[in-house]
Protein backbone atom coordinates (compact mmCIF):
# COMPACT_ATOMS: atom_id res chain seq x y z
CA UNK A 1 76.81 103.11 85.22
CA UNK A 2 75.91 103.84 81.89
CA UNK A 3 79.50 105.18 80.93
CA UNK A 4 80.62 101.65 81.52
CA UNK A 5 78.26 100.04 79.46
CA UNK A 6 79.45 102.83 76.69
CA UNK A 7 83.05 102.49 77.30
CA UNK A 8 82.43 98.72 77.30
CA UNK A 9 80.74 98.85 73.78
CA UNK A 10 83.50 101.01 72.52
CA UNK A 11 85.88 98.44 73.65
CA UNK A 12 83.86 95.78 71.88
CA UNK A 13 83.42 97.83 68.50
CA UNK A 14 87.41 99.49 68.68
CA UNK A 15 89.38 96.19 69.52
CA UNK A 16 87.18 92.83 69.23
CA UNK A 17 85.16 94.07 65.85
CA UNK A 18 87.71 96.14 64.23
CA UNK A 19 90.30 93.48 64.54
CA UNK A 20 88.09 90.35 64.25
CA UNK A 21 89.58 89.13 67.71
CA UNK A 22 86.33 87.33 67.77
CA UNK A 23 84.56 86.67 64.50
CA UNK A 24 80.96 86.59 65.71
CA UNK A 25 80.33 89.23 67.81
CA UNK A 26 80.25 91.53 65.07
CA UNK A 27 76.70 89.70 64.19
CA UNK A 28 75.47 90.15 68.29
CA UNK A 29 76.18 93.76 68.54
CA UNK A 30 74.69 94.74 65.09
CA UNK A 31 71.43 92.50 66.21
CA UNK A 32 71.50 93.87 69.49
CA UNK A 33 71.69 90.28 71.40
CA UNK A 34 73.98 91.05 73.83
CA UNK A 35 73.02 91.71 77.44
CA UNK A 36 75.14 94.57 79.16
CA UNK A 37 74.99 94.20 83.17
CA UNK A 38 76.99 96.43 85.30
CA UNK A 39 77.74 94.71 88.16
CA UNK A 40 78.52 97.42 91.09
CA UNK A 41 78.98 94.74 93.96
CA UNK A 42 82.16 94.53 95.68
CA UNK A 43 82.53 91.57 97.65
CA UNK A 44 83.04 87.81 95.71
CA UNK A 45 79.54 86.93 96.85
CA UNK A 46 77.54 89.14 95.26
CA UNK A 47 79.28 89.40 91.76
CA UNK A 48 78.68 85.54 91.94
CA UNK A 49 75.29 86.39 92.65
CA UNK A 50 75.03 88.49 89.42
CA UNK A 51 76.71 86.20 87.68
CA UNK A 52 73.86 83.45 88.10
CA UNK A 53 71.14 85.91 88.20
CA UNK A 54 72.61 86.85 84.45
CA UNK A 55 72.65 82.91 83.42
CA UNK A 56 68.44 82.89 85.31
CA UNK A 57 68.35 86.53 82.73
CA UNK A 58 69.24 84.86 80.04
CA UNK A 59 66.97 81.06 80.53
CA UNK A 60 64.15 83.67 80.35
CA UNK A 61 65.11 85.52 77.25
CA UNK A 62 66.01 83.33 74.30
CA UNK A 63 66.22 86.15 71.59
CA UNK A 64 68.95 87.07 73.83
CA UNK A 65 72.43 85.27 72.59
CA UNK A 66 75.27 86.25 75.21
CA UNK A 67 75.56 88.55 78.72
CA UNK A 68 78.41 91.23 80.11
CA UNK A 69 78.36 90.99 83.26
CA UNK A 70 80.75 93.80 84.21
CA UNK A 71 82.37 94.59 87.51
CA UNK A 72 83.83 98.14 87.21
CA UNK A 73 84.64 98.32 91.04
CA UNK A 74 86.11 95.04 92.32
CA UNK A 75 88.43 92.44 90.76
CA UNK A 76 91.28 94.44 90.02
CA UNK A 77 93.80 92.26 91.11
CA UNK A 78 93.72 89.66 88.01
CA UNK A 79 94.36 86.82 90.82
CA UNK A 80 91.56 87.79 92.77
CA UNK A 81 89.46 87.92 88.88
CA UNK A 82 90.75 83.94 88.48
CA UNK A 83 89.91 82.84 92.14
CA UNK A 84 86.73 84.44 91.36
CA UNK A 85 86.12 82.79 87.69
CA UNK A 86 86.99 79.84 89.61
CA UNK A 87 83.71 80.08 92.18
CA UNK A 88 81.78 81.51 89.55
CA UNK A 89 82.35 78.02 87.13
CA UNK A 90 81.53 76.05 90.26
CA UNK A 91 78.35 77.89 90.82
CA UNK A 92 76.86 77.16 87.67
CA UNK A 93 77.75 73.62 87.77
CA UNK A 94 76.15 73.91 90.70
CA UNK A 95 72.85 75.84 89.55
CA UNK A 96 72.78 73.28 86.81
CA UNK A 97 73.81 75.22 83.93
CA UNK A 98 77.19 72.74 82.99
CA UNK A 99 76.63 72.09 79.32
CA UNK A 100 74.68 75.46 79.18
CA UNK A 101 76.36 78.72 79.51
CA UNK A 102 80.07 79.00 79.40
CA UNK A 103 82.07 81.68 80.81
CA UNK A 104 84.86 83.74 79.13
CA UNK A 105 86.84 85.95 80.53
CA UNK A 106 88.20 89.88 79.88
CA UNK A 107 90.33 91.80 82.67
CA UNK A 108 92.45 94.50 82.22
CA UNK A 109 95.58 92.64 83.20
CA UNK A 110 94.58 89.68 81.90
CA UNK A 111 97.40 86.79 81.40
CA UNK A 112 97.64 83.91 79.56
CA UNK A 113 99.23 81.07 81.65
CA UNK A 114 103.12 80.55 81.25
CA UNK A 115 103.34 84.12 79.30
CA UNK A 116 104.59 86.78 80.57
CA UNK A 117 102.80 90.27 81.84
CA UNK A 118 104.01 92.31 79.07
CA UNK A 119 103.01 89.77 76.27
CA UNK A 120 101.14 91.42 74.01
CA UNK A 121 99.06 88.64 72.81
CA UNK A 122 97.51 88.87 76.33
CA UNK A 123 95.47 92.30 74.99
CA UNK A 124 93.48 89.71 73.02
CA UNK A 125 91.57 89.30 76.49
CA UNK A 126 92.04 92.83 78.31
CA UNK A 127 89.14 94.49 78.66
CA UNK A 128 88.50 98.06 80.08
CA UNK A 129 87.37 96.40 83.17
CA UNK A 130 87.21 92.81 84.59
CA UNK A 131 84.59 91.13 82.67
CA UNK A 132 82.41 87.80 82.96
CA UNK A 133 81.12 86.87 79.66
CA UNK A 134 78.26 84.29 79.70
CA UNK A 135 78.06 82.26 76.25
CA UNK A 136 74.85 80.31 75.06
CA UNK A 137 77.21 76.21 74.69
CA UNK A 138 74.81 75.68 71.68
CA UNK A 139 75.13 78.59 70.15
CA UNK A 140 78.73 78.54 70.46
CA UNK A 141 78.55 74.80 69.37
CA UNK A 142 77.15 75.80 66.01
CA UNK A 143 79.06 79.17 65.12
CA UNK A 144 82.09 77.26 65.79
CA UNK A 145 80.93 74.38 63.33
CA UNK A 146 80.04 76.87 60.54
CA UNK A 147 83.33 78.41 60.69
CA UNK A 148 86.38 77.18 58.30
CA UNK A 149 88.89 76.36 60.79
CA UNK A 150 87.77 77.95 64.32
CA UNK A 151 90.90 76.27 66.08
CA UNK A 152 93.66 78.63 64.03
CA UNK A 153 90.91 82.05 65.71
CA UNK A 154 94.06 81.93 69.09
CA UNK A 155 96.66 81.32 66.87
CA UNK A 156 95.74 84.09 64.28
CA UNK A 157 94.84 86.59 67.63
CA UNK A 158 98.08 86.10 69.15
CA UNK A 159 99.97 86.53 65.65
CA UNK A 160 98.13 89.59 64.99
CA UNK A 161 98.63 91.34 68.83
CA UNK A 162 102.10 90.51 68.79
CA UNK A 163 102.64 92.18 65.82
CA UNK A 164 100.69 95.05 66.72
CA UNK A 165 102.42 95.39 70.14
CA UNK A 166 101.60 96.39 73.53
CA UNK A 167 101.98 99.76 73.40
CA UNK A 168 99.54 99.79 70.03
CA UNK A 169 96.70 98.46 72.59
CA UNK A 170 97.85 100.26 75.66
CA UNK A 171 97.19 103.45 73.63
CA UNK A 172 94.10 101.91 72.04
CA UNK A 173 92.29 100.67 75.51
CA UNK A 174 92.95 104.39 76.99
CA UNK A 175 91.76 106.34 74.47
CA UNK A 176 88.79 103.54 74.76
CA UNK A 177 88.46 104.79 78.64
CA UNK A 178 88.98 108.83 77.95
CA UNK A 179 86.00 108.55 75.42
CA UNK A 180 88.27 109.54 72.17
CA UNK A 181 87.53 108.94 68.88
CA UNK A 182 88.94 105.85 67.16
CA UNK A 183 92.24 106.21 65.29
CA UNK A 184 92.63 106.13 61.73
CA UNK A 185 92.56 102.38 60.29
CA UNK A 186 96.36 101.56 61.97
């Protein structure tokens, strides 16, 4: 399972650090904060399981800021991903971690609402495989208030993978998988 963890992380550095999809993880990666867990369940109840045993990982480790959990084998019907995002937030309302840990989410055919499939700006979320990503709500709280403007970050994502195109990331997000070096600065 370590080639998804590596394939992950070359996702991470290649598309969401290169283009500054997200403007802090740049700072978690270089300071090693992040918490990589490979998920190789296959049925809904168990990823859920991993999901809160990631939230339990991460009461007990403060110096660590945000968890992958990472589900290489199930989930790849993006419908199946939402229904299961959807037990997953309950479940942590439940387990008492509303106002906690948020959850974002990556998937490989990830869609924005009302957009359609072949949208580019959906590549802002795709992932190399469906992903649960467990944010700290305080830290996220105060990275958000130290930025200039954090509200425009969608706008100037979508802008920038629309203008790229889908066939910029679909080429981008394989090479990612087949272990290739980066391109050139394009």
């Amino acid at each position: 399972m370590q080639q998804v963890v590596e394939v992950t992380q070359r996702w991470l550095w290649q598309v969401i650090v290169k283009y500054n999809i997200c403007p802090f993880a740049r700072q978690e990666i270089e300071a090693q904060r992040i918490n990589y867990q490979v998920c190789k369940a296959t049925a809904v109840e168990d990823i859920l399981a991993s999901v809160v045993a990631e939230c339990k990982f991460l009461d007990e480790h403060p110096e660590v800021a945000t968890a992958l959990v990472i589900v290489p084998n199930a989930l790849a019907d993006f419908s199946d991903y939402l229904d299961t995002l959807d037990l997953a937030n309950q479940l942590l309302r439940l387990e008492g971690y509303e106002g906690v840990f948020q959850l974002a989410s990556f998937h490989p055919a990830y869609c924005f609402a009302g957009e359609p499939e072949d949208d580019p700006a959906n590549y802002t979320n795709r992932a190399p495989y469906p992903i649960f990503h467990i944010l700290r709500e305080d830290e996220l709280a105060e990275a958000l208030d130290n930025f200039d403007q954090p509200e425009l970050i969608p706008e100037r994502n979508i802008a920038f993978a629309r203008r790229k195109g889908a066939a910029f990331f679909e080429r981008l997000l394989h090479k990612i998988k087949a272990g290739e070096p980066p391109a050139d600065n394009t």
